[in-house]
Protein backbone atom coordinates (compact mmCIF):
# COMPACT_ATOMS: atom_id res chain seq x y z
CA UNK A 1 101.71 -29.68 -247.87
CA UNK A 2 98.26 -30.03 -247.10
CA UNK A 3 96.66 -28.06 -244.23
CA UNK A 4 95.11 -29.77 -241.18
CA UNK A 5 91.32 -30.06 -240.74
CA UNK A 6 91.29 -30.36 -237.30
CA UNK A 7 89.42 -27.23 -236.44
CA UNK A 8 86.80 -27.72 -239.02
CA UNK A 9 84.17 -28.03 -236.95
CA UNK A 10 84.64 -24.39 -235.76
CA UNK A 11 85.05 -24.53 -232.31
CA UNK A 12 86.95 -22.51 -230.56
CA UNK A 13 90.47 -24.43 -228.73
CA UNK A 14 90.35 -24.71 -225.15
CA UNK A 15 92.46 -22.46 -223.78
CA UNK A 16 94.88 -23.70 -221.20
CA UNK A 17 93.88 -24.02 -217.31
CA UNK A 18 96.52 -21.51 -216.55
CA UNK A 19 95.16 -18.77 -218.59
CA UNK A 20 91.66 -19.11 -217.10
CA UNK A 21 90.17 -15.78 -215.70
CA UNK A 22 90.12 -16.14 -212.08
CA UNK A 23 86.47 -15.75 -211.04
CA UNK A 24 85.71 -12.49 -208.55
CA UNK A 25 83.71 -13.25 -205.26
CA UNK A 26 80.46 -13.28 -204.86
CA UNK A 27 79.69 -9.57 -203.43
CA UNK A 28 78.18 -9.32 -200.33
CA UNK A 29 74.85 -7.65 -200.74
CA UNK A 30 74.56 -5.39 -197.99
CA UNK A 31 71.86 -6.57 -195.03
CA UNK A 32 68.93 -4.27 -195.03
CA UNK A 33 68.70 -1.69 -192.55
CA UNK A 34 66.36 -1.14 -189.42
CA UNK A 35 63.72 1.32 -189.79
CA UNK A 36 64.20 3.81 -186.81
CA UNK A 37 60.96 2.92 -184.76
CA UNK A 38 57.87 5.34 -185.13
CA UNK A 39 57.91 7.76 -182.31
CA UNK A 40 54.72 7.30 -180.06
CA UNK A 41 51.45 9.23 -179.82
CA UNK A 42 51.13 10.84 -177.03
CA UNK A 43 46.87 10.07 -176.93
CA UNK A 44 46.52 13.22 -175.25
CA UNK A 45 47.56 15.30 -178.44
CA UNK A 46 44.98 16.18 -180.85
CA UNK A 47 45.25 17.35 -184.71
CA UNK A 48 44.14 20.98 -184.94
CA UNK A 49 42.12 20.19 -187.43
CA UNK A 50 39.95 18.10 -185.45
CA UNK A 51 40.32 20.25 -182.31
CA UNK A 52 38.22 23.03 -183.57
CA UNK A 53 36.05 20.77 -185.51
CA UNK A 54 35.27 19.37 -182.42
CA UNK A 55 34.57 22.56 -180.79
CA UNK A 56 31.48 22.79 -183.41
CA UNK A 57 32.64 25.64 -185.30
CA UNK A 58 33.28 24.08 -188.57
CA UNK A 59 34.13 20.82 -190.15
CA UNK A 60 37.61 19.97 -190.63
CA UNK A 61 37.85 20.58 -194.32
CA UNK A 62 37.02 24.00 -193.27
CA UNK A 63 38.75 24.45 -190.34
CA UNK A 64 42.17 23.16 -193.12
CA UNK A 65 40.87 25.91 -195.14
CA UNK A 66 41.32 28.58 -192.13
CA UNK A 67 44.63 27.15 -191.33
CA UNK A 68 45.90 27.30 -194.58
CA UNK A 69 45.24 31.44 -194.52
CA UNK A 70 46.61 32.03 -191.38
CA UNK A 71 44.01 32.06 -188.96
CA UNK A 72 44.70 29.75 -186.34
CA UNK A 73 47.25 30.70 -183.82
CA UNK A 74 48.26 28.26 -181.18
CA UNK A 75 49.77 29.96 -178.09
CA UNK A 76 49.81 33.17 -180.09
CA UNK A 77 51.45 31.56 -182.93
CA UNK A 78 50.33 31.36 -186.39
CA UNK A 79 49.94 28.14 -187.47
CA UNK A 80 49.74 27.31 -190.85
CA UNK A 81 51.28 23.39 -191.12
CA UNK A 82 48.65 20.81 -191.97
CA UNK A 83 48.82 18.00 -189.08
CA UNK A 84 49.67 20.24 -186.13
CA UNK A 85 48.97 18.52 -182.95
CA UNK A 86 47.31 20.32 -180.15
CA UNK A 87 49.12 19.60 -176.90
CA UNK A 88 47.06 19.67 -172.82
CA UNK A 89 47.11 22.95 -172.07
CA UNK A 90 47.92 24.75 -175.47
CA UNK A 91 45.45 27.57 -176.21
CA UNK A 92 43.59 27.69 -179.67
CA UNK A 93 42.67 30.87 -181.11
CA UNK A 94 40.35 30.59 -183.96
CA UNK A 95 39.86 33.64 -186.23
CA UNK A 96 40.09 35.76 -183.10
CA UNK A 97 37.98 33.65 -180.63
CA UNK A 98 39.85 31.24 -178.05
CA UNK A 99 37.98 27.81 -178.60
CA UNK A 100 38.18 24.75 -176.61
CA UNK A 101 36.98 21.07 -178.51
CA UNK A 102 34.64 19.78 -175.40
CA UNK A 103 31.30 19.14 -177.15
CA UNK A 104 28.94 22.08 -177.12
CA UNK A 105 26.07 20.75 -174.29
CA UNK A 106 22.88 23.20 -173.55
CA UNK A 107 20.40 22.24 -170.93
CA UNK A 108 16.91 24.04 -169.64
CA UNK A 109 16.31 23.98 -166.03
CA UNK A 110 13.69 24.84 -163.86
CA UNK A 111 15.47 26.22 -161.25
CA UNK A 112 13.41 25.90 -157.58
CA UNK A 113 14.16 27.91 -154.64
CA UNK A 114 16.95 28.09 -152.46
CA UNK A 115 19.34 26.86 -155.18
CA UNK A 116 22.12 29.46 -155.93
CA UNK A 117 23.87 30.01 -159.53
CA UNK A 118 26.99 31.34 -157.79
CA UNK A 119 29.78 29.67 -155.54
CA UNK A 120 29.20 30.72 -152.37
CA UNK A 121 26.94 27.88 -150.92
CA UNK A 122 25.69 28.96 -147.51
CA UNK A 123 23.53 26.41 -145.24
CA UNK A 124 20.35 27.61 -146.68
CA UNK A 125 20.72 27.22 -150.47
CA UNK A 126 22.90 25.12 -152.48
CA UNK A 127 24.35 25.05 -156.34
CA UNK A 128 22.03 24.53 -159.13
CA UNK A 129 24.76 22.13 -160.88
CA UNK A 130 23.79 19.60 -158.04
CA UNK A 131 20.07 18.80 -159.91
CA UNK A 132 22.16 18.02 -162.89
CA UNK A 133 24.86 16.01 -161.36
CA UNK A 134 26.22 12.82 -162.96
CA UNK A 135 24.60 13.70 -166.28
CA UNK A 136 27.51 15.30 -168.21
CA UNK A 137 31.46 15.93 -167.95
CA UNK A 138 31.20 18.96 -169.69
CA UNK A 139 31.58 22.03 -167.58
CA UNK A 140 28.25 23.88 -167.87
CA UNK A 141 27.87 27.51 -166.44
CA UNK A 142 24.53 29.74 -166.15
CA UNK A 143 23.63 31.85 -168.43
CA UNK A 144 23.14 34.89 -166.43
CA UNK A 145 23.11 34.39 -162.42
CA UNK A 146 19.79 34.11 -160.40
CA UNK A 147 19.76 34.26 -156.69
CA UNK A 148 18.39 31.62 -154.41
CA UNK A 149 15.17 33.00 -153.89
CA UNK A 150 14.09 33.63 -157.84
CA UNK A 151 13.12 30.59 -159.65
CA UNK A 152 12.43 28.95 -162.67
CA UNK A 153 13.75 28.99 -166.48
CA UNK A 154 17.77 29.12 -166.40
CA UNK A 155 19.91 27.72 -169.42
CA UNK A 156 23.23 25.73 -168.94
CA UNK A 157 26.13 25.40 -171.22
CA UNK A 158 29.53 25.44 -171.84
CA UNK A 159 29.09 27.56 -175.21
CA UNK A 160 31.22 30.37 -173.84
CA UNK A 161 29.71 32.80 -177.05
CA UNK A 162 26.28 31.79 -175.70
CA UNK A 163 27.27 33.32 -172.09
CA UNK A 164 28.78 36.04 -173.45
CA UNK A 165 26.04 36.45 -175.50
CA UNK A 166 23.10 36.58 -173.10
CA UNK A 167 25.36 38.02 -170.33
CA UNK A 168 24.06 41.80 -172.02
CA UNK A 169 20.90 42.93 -173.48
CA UNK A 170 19.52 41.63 -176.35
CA UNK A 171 17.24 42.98 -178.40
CA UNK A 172 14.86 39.85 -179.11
CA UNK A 173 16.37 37.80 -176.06
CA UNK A 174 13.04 38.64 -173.75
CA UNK A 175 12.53 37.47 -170.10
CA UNK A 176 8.84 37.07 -169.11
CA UNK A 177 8.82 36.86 -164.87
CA UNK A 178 5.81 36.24 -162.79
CA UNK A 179 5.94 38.54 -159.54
CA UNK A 180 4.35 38.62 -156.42
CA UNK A 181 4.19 41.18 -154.43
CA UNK A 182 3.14 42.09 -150.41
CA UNK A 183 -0.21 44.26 -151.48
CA UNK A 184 -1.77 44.94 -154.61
CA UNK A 185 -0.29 46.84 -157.33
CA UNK A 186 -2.04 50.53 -158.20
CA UNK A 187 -2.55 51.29 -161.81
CA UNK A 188 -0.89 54.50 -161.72
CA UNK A 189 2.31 52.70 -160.27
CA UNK A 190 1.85 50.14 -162.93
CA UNK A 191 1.74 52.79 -165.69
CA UNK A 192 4.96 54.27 -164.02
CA UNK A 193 6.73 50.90 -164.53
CA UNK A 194 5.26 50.53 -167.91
CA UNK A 195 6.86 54.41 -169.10
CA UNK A 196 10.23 53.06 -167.50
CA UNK A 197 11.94 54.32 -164.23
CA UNK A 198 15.57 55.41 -163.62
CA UNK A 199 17.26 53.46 -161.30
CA UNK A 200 20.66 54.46 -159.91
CA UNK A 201 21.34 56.31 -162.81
CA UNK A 202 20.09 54.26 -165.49
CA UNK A 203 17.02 54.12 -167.12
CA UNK A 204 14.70 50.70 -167.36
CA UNK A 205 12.48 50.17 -169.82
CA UNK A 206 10.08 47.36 -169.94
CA UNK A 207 8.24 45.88 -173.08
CA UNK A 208 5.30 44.53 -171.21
CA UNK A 209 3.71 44.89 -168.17
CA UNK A 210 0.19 43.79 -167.05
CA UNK A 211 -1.67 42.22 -163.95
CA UNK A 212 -2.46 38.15 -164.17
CA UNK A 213 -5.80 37.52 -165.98
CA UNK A 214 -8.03 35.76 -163.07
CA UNK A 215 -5.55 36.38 -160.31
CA UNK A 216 -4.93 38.84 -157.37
CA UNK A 217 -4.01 42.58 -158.36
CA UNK A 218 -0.68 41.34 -156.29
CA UNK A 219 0.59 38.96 -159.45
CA UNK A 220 1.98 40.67 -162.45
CA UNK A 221 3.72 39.73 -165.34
CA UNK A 222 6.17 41.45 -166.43
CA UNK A 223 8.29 41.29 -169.74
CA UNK A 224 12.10 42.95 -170.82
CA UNK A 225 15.33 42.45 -171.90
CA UNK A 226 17.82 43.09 -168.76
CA UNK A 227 19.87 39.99 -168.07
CA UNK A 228 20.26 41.36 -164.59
CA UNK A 229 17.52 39.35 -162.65
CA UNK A 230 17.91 41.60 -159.10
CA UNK A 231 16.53 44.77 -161.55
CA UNK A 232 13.03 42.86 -161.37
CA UNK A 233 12.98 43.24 -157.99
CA UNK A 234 14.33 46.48 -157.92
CA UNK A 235 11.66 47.80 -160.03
CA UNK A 236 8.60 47.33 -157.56
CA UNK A 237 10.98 48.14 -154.49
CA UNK A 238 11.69 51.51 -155.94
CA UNK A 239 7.92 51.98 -155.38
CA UNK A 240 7.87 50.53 -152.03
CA UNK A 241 6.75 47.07 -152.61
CA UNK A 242 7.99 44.31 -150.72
CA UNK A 243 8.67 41.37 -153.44
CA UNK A 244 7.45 37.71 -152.17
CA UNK A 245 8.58 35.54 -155.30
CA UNK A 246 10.18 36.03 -159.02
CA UNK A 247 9.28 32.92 -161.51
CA UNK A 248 11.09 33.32 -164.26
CA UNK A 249 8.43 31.42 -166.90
CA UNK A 250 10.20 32.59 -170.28
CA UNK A 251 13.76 32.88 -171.77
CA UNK A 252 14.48 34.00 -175.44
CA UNK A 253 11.12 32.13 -176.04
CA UNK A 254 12.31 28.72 -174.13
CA UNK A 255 9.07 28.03 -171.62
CA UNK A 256 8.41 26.09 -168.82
CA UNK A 257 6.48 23.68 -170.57
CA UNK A 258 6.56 20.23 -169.80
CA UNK A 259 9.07 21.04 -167.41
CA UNK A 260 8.35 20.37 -163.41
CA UNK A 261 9.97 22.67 -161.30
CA UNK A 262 13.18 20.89 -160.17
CA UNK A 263 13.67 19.31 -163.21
CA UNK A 264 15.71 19.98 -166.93
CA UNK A 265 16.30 18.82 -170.30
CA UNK A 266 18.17 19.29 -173.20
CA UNK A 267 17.53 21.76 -175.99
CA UNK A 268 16.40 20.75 -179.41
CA UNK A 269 18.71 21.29 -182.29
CA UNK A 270 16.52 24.30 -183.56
CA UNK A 271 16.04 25.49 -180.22
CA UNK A 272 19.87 25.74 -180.40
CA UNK A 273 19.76 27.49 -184.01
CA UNK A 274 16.67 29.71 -182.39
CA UNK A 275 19.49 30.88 -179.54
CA UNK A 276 22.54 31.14 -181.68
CA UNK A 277 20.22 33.41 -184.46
CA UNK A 278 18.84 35.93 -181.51
């Protein structure tokens, strides 16, 4: 018996319809989901980073640096994440000092009379901060205070280390004041002033004291380090001289130069370094 050739060709039989693998389907890919919306910034809230970089102590790669180790406390916290935001009214304490990020702003002023570096405006003087007004936001102070009746150089600023700095006596941060006085001075009284007198207790020394080349015996210059203006007039009072004016013509080697009574201006950047180096 011969054997059929019919699958010769080597393909495979169909396989019946009913034996056909039913097909699974199609699966349902799942829908992608919503990302959760990105909270908001509050624009009020500040990195720390750039909080104390903007307070001009350091840049912010350094100010990451001092973060990193530990010293940076918000609100007497250590903080040592990186992207900490500052929130209004938080308090920054930077390697021991409280800083604040408003721009560091330093003016010069002439001060004239009847202008008053305190608060308590009476109907006869009025507040030094009105000859500057509308020129800055920042929230300048004095450095030291001068009453209404002592003018000229007085620096502005909102550095609060400069304040502190000149608020006490520094050994290169010299005054120079011009003082008149009632009658002339004597010699022996300016020799007295010149080997320092003891007032209230405390002793005052002065680096410098002379009598105005090509003026009246009655206008004396006079040079120290006090930051208390009032002891310049104590000085000549304690010798029984009535005091008629106190210019104050030099600070830490600012002058009056180019600078009309009345009127102020910014320091220069090394005048700044000058101050900050004293």
């Amino acid at each position: 018996m011969q054997r059929s050739n019919s699958n010769r060709s080597g393909k495979k039989p169909t396989s019946n319809s009913k034996f056909k693998r039913e097909s699974k389907p199609p699966r349902k890919t799942a829908a992608p989901k919503k990302a959760a919306p990105a909270p908001k910034s509050n624009p009020d809230e500040i990195r720390l980073n750039r909080y104390i970089a903007n307070s001009g102590i350091c840049s912010r790669r350094d100010a990451d640096i001092y973060i990193r180790s530990g010293n940076v406390k918000v609100n007497g916290e250590v903080i040592t994440e990186m992207g900490y935001k500052v929130k209004p009214g938080d308090i920054v304490n930077f390697d021991g000092t409280e800083v604040s990020p408003e721009k560091k702003e330093y003016y010069l002023i002439n001060k004239p009379k009847n202008f008053t570096t305190s608060g308590d405006d009476s109907a006869n003087s009025r507040n030094v901060m009105e000859l500057l007004k509308g020129v800055t936001r920042a929230k300048l102070q004095p450095v030291g205070r001068m009453d209404k009746n002592t003018t000229g150089l007085l620096l502005l600023t909102n550095d609060s280390d400069m304040i502190l700095k000149f608020s006490k006596p520094q050994p290169k941060a010299t005054k120079i004041y011009q003082v008149s006085l009632d009658r002339n001075l004597k010699y022996e009284d300016l020799e007295s002033i010149a080997k320092g007198i003891t007032l209230e207790g405390h002793r005052i020394n002065v680096d410098e004291i002379s009598y105005i080349e090509n003026q009246p015996k009655t206008e004396i210059g006079i040079q120290l380090r006090t930051a208390n203006v009032k002891v310049v007039r104590a000085l000549f009072e304690a010798l029984k001289y009535d005091v008629l004016k106190v210019d104050r013509v030099s600070f830490a080697g600012l002058t009056k130069k180019n600078l009309p009574r009345g009127f102020f201006r910014p320091l220069t950047e090394q005048e700044i370094i000058n101050l900050k180096n004293i």
